[in-house]
Protein backbone atom coordinates (compact mmCIF):
# COMPACT_ATOMS: atom_id res chain seq x y z
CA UNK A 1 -8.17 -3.72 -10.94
CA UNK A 2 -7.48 -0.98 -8.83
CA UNK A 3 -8.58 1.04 -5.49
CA UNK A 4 -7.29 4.11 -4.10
CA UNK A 5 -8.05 5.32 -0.15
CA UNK A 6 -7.31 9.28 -0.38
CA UNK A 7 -7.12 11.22 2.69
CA UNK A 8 -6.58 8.64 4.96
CA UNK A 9 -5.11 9.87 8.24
CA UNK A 10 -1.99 7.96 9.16
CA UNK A 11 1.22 9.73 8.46
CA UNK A 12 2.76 8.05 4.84
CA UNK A 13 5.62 7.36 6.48
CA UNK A 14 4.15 4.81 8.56
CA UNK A 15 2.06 3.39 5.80
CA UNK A 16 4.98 2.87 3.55
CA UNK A 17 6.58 0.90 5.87
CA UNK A 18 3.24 -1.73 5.46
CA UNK A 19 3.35 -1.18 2.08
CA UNK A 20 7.18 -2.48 1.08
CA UNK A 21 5.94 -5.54 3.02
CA UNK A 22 3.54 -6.69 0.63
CA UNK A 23 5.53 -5.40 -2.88
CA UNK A 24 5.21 -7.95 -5.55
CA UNK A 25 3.81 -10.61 -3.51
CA UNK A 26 0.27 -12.63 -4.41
CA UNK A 27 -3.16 -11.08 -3.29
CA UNK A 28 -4.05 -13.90 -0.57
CA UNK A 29 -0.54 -13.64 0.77
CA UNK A 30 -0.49 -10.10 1.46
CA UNK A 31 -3.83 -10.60 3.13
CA UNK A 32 -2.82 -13.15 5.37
CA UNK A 33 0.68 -10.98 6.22
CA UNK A 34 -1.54 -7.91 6.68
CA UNK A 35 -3.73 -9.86 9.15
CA UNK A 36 -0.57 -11.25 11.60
CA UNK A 37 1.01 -7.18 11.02
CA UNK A 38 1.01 -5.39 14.01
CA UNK A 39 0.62 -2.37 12.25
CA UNK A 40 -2.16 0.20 13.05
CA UNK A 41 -1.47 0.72 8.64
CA UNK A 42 -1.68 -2.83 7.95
CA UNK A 43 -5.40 -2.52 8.18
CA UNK A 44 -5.89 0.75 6.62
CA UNK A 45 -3.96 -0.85 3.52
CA UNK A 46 -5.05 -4.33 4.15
CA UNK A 47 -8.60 -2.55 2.99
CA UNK A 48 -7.44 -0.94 -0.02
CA UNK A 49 -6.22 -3.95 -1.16
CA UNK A 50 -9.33 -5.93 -0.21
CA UNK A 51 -11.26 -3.69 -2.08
CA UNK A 52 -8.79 -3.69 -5.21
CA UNK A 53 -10.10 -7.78 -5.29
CA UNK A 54 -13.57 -6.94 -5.12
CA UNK A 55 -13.31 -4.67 -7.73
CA UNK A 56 -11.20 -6.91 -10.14
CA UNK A 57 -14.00 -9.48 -9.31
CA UNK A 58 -16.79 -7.71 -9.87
CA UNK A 59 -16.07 -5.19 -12.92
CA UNK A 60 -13.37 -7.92 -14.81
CA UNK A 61 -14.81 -10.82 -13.75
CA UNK A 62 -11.44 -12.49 -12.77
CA UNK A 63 -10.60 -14.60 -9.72
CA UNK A 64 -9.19 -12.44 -6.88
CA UNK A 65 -6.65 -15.25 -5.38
CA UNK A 66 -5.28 -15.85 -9.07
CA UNK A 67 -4.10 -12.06 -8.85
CA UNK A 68 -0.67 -10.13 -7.56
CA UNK A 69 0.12 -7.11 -6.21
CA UNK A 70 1.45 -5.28 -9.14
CA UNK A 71 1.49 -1.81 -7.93
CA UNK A 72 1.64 0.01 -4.25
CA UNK A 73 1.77 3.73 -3.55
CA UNK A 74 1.61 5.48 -0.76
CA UNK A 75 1.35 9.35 -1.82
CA UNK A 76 1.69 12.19 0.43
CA UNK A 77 -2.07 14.07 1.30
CA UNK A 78 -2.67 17.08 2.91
CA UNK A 79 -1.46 18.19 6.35
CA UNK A 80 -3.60 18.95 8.81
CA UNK A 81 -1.92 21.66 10.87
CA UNK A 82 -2.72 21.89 14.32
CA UNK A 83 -1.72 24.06 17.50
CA UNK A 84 -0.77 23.13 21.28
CA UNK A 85 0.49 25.44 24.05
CA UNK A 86 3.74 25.79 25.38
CA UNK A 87 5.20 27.48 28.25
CA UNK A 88 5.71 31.12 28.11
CA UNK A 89 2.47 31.83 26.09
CA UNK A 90 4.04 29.99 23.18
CA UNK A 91 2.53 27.79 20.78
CA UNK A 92 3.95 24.73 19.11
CA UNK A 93 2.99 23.85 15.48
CA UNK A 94 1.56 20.11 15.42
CA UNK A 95 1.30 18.37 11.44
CA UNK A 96 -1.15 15.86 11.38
CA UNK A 97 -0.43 13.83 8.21
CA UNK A 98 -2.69 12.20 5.64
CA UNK A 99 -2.20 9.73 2.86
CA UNK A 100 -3.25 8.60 -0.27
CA UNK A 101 -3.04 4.65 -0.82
CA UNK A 102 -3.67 3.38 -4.28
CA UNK A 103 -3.07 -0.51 -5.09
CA UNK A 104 -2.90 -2.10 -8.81
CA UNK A 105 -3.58 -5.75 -8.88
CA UNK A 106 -2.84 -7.77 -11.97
CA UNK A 107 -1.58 -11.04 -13.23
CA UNK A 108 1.85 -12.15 -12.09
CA UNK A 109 3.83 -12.02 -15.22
CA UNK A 110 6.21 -8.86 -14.96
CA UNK A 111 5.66 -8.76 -11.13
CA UNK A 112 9.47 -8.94 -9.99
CA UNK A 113 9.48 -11.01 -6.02
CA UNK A 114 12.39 -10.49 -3.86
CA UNK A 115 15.68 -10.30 -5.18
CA UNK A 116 15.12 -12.53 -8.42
CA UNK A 117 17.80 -13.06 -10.65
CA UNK A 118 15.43 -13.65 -13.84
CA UNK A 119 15.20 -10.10 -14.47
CA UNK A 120 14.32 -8.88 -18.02
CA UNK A 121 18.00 -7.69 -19.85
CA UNK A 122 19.21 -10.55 -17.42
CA UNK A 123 19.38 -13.61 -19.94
CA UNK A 124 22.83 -14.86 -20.82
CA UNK A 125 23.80 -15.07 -24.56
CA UNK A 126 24.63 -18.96 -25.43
């Protein structure tokens, strides 16, 4: 119940920002945030995580909406190095970044939300 987008070209920087968004929450939640983002990433990850349910549907069989987002990363890809000119026959370096987007979907036990105070180690002794 997983999909990875490598090599997608919007600086990981920007994606990550998306991506701490949707942390921990359910599957149809994050796709209803992602939709109402106004984000040029919140599609790009919006599709990863679209196609994370299709796959949990289709290979395991389980229901997409019963799911949560276990796992987000948004890796570093190559850079894409490009040149512009400058005054005084310079040339200025420009790094055009890429990222690698892999989502883990699974069921919600162990999937910490927000700032919960029932974290495991947590329990008081009685």
């Amino acid at each position: 119940m997983k999909a990875i987008a490598r090599y997608v070209r919007i600086a990981p920087r920007k994606a990550r920002l998306v991506a701490d968004e949707i942390r921990g929450k359910s599957y149809l939640e994050a796709i209803t945030l992602l939709q109402y983002t106004n984000k040029r990433a919140a599609q790009i990850v919006g599709d990863v995580i679209q196609s994370a349910g299709a796959n949990a549907e289709h290979n395991d069989g389980l229901d997409a909406d019963d799911l949560f987002i276990r796992e987000i990363r948004v890796d570093e890809g190559p850079t894409i190095k490009r040149y512009r000119a400058r005054a005084m026959g310079r040339a200025t370096e420009i790094k055009k970044r890429t990222s690698h987007i892999s989502v883990k979907l699974g069921d919600p036990a162990g999937v910490l939300v927000g700032n919960s105070t029932d974290t495991p180690g947590n329990e008081e002794e009685e």
